[in-house]
PDB file of N, CA and C in Angstrom:
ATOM      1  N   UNK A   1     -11.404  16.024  -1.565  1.00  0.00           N
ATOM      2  CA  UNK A   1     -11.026  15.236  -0.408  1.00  0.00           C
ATOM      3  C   UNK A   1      -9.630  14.659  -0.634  1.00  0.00           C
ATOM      4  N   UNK A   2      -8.935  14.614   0.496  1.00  0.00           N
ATOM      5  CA  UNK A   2      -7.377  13.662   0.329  1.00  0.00           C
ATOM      6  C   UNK A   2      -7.862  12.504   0.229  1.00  0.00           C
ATOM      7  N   UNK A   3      -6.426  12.008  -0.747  1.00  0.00           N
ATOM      8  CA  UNK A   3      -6.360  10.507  -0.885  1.00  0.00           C
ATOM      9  C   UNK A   3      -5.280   9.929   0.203  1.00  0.00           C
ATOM     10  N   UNK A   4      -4.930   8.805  -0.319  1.00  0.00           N
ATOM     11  CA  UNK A   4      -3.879   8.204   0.436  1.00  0.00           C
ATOM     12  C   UNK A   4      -2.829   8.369  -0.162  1.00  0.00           C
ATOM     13  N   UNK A   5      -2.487   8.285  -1.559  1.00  0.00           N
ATOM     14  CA  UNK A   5      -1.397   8.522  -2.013  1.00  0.00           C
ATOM     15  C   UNK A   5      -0.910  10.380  -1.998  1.00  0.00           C
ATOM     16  N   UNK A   6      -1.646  10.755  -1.350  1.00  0.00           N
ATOM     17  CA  UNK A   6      -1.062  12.640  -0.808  1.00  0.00           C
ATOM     18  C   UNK A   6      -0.696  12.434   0.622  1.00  0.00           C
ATOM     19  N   UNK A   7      -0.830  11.032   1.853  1.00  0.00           N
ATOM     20  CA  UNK A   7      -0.857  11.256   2.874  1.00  0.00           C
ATOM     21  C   UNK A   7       0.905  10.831   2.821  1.00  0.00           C
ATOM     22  N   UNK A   8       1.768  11.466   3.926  1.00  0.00           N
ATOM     23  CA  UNK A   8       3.006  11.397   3.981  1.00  0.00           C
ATOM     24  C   UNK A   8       3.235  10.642   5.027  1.00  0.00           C
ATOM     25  N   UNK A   9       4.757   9.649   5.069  1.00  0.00           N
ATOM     26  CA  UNK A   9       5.060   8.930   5.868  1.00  0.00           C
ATOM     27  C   UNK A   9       4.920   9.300   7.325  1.00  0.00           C
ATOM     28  N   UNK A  10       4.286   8.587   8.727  1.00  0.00           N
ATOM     29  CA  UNK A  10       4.027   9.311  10.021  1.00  0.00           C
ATOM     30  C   UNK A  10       2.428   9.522   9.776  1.00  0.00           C
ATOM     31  N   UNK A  11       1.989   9.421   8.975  1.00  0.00           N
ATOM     32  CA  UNK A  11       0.470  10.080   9.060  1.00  0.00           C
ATOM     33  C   UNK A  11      -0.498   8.904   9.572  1.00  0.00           C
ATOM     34  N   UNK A  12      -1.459   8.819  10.319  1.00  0.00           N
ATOM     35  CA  UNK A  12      -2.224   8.390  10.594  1.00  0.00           C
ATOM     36  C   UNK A  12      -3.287   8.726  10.182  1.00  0.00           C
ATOM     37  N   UNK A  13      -4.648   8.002   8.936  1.00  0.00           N
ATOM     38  CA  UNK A  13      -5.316   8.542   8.831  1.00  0.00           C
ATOM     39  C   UNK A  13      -6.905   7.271   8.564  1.00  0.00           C
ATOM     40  N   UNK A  14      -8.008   7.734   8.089  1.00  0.00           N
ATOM     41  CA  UNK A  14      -9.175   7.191   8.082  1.00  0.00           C
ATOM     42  C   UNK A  14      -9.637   6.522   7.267  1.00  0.00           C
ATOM     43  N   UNK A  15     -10.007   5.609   6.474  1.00  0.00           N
ATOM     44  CA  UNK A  15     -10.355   5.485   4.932  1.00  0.00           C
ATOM     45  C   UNK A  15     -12.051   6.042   5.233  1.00  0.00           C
ATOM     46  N   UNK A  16     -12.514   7.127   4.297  1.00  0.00           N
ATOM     47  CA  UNK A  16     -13.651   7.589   4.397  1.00  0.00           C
ATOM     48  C   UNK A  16     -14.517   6.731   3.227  1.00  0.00           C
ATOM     49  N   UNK A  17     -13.935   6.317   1.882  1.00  0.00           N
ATOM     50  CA  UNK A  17     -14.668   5.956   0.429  1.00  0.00           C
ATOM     51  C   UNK A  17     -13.307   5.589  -0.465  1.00  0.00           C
ATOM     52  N   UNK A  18     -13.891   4.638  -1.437  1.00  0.00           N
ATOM     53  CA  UNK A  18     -13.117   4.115  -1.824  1.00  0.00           C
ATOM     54  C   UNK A  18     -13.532   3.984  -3.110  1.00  0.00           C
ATOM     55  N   UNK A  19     -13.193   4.629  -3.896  1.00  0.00           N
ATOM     56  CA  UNK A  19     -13.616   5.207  -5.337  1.00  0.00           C
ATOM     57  C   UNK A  19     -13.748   4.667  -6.138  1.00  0.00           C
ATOM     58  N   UNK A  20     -12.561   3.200  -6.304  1.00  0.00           N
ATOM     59  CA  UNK A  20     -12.759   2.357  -7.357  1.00  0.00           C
ATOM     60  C   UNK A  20     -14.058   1.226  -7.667  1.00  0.00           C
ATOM     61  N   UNK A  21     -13.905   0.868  -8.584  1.00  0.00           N
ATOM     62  CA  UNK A  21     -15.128   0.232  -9.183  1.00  0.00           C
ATOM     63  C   UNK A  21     -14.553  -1.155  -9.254  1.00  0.00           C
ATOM     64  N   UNK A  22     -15.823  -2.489  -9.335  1.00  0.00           N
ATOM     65  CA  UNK A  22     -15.243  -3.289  -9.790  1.00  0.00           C
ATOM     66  C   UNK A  22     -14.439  -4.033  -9.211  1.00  0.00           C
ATOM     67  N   UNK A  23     -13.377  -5.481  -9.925  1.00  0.00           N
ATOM     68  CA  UNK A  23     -12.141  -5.874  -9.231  1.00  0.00           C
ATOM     69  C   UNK A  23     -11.483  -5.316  -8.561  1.00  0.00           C
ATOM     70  N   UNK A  24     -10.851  -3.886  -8.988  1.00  0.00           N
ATOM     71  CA  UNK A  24     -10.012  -3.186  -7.813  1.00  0.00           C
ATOM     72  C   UNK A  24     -10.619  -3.386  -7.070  1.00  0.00           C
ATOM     73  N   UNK A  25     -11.586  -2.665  -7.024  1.00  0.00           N
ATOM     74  CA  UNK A  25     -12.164  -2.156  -5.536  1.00  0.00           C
ATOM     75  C   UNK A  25     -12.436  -3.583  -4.555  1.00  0.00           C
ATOM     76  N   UNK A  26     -12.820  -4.797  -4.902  1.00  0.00           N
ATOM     77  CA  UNK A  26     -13.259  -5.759  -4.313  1.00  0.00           C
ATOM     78  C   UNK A  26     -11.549  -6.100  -4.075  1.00  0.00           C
ATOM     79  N   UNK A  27     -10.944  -6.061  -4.512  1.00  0.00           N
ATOM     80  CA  UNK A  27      -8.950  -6.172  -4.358  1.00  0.00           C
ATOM     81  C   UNK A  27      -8.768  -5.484  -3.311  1.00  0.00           C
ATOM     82  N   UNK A  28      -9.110  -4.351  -3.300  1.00  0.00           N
ATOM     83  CA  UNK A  28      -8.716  -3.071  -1.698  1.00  0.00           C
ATOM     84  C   UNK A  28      -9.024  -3.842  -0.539  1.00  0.00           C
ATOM     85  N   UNK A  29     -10.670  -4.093  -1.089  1.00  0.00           N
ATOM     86  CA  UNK A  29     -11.823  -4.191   0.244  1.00  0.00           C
ATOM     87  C   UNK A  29     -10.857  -5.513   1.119  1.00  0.00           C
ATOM     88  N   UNK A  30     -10.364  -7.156   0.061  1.00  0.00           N
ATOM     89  CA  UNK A  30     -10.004  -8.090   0.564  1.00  0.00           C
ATOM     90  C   UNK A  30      -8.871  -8.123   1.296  1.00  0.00           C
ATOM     91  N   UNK A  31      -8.193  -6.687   1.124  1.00  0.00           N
ATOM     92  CA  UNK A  31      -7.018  -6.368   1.422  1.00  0.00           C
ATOM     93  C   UNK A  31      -7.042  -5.603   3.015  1.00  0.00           C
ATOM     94  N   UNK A  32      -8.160  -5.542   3.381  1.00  0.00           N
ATOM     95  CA  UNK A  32      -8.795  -4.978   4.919  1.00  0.00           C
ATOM     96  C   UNK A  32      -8.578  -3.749   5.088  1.00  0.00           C
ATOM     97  N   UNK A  33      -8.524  -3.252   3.612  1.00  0.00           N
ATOM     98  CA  UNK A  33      -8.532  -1.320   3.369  1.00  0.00           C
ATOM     99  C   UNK A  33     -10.289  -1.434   3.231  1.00  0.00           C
ATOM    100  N   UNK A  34     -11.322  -1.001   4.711  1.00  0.00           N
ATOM    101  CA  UNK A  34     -12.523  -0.917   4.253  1.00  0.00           C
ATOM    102  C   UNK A  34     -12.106   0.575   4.850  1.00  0.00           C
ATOM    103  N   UNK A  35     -13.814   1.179   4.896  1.00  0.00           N
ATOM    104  CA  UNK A  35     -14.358   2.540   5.392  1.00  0.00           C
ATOM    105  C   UNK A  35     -14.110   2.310   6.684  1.00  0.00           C
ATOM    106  N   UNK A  36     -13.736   3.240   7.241  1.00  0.00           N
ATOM    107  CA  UNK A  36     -13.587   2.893   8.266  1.00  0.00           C
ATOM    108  C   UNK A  36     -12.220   2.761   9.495  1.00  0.00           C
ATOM    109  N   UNK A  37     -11.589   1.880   8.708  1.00  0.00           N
ATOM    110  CA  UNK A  37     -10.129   1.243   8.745  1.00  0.00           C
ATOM    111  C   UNK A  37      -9.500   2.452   9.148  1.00  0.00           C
ATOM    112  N   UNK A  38      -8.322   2.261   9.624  1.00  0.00           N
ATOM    113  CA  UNK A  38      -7.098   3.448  10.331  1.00  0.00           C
ATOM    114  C   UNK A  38      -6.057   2.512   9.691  1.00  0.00           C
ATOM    115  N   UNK A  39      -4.915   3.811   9.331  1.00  0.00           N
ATOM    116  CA  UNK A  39      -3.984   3.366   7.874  1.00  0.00           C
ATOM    117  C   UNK A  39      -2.883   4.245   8.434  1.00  0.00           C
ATOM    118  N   UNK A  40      -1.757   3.815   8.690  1.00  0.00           N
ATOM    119  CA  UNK A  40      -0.656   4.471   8.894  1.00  0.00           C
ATOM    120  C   UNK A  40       0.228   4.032   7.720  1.00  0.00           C
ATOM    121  N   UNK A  41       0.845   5.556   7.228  1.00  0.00           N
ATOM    122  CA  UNK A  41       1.506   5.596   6.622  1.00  0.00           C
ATOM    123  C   UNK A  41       2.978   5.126   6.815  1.00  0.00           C
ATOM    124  N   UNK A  42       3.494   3.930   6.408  1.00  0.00           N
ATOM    125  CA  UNK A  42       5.034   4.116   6.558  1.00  0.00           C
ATOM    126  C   UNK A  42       6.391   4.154   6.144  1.00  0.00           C
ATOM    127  N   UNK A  43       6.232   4.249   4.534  1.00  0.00           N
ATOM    128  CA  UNK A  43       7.127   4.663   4.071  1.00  0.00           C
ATOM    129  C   UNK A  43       6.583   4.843   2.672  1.00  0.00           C
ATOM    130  N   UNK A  44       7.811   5.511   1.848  1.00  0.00           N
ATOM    131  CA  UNK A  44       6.972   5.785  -0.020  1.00  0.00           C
ATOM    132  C   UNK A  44       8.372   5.672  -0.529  1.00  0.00           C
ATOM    133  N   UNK A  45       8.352   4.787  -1.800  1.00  0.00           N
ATOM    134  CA  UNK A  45       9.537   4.224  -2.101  1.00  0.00           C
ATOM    135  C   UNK A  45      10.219   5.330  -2.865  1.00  0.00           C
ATOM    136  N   UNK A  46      11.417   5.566  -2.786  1.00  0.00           N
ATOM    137  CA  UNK A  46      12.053   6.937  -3.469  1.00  0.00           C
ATOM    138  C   UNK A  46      11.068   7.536  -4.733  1.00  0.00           C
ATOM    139  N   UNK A  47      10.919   6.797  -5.619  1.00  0.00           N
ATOM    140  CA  UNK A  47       9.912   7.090  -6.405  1.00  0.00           C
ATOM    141  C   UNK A  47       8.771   7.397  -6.934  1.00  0.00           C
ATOM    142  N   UNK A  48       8.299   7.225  -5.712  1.00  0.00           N
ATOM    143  CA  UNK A  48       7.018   6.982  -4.827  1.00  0.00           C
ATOM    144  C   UNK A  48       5.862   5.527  -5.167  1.00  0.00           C
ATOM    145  N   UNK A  49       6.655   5.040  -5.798  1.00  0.00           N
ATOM    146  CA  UNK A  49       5.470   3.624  -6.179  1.00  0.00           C
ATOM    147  C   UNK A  49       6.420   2.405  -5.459  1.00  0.00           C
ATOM    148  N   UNK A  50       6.048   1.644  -5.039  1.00  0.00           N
ATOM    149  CA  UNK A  50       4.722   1.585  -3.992  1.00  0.00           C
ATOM    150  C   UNK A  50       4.807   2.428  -2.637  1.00  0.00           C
ATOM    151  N   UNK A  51       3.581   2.794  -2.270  1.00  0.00           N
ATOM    152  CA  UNK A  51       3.574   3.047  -0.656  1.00  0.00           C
ATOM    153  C   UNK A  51       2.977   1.670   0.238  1.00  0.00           C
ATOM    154  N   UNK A  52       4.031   1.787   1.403  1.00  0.00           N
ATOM    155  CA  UNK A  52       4.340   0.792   2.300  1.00  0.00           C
ATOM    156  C   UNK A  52       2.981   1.604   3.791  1.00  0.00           C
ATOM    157  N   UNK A  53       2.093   0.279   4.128  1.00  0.00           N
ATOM    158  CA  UNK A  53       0.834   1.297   5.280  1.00  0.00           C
ATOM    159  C   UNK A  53       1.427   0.066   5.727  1.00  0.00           C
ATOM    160  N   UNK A  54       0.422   0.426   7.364  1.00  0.00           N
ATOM    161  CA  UNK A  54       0.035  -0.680   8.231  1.00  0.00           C
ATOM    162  C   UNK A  54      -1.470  -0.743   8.509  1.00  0.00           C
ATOM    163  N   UNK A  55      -2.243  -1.744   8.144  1.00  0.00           N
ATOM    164  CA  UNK A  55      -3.382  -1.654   8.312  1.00  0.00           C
ATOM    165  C   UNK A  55      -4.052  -3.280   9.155  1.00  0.00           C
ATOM    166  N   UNK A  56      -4.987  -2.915   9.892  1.00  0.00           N
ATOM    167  CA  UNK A  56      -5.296  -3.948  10.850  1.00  0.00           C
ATOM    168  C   UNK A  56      -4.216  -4.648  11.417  1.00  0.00           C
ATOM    169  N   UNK A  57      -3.145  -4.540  11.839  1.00  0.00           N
ATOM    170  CA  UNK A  57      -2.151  -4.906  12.211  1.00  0.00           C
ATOM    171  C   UNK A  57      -1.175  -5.651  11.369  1.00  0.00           C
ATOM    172  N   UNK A  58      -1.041  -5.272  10.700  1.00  0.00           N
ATOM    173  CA  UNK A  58      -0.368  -5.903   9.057  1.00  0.00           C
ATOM    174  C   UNK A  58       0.410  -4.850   8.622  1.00  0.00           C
ATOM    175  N   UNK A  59       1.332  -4.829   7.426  1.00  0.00           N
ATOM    176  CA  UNK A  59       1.820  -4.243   6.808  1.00  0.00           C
ATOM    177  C   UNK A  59       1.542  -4.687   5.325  1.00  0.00           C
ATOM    178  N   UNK A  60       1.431  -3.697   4.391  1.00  0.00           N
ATOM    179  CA  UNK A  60       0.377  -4.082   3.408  1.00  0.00           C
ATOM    180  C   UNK A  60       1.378  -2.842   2.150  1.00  0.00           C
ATOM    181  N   UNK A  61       1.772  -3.219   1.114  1.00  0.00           N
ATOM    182  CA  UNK A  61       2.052  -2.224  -0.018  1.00  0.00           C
ATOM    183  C   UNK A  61       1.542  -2.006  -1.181  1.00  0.00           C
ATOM    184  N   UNK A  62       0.819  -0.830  -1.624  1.00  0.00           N
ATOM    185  CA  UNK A  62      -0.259  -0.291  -2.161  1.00  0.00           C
ATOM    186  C   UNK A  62       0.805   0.738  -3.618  1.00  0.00           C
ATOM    187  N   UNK A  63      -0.092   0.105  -4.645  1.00  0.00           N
ATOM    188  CA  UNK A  63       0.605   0.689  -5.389  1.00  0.00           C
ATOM    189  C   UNK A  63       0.300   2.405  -5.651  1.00  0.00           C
ATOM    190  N   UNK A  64       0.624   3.294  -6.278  1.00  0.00           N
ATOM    191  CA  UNK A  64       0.127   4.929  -6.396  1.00  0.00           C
ATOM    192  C   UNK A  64      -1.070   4.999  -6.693  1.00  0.00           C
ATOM    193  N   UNK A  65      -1.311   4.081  -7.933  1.00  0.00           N
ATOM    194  CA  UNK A  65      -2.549   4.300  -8.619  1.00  0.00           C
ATOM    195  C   UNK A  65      -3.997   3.474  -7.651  1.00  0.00           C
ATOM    196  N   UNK A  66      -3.452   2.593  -6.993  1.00  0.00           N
ATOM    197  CA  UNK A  66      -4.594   2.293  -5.943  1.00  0.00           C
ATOM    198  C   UNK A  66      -4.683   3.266  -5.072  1.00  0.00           C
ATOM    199  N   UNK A  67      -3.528   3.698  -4.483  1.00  0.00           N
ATOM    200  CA  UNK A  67      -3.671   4.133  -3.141  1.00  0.00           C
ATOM    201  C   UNK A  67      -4.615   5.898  -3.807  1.00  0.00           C
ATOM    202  N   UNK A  68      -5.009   6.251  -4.758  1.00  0.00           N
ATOM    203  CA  UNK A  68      -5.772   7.293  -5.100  1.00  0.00           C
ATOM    204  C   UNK A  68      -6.673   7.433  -5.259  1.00  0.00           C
ATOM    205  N   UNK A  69      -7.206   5.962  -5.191  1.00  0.00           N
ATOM    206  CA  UNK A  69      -8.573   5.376  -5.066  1.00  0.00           C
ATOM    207  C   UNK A  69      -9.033   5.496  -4.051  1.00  0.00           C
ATOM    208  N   UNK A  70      -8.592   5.634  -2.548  1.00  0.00           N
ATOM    209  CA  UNK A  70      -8.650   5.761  -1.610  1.00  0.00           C
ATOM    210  C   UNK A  70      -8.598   6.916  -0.476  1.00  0.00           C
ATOM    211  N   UNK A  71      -9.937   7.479  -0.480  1.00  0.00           N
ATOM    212  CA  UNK A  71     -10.376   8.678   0.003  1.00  0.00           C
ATOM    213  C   UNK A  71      -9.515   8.837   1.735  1.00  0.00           C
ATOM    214  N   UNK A  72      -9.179   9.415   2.435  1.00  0.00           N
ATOM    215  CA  UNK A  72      -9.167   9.494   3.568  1.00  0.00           C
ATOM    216  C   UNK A  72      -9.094  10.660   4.267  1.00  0.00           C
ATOM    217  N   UNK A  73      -9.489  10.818   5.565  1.00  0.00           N
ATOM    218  CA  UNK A  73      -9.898  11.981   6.700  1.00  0.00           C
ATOM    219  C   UNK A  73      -8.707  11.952   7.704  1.00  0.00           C
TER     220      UNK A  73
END
């Protein structure tokens, strides 16, 4: 399944599961990345750490290694 950190700037996509365990994962969830949620991609820093979403009407920056935690459709 894609993650989020494979989805490219412009993408609109789903969070299906959210892989991490634990603190992270309760870190994502508080962060209003649930199942569910619609996540636009909007930018990835030259380097690619961090990626910049918009989620629930927010703008929110997710580092690589989270954002792979994060299944999406």
């Amino acid at each position: 399944m894609a993650t989020l950190r494979t989805s490219k700037p412009g993408d609109t996509v789903r969070v299906a599961k959210i892989t991490g365990s634990g603190a992270v994962k309760r870190r994502i969830m508080d962060m209003g990345v649930t199942r569910g949620a619609e996540l636009t991609v909007r930018k990835i820093a030259p380097l690619g750490d961090p990626i910049e979403i918009t989620v629930r009407g927010y703008e929110l920056s997710l580092r690589r290694a989270d954002a792979e935690l994060i299944e999406v459709e």
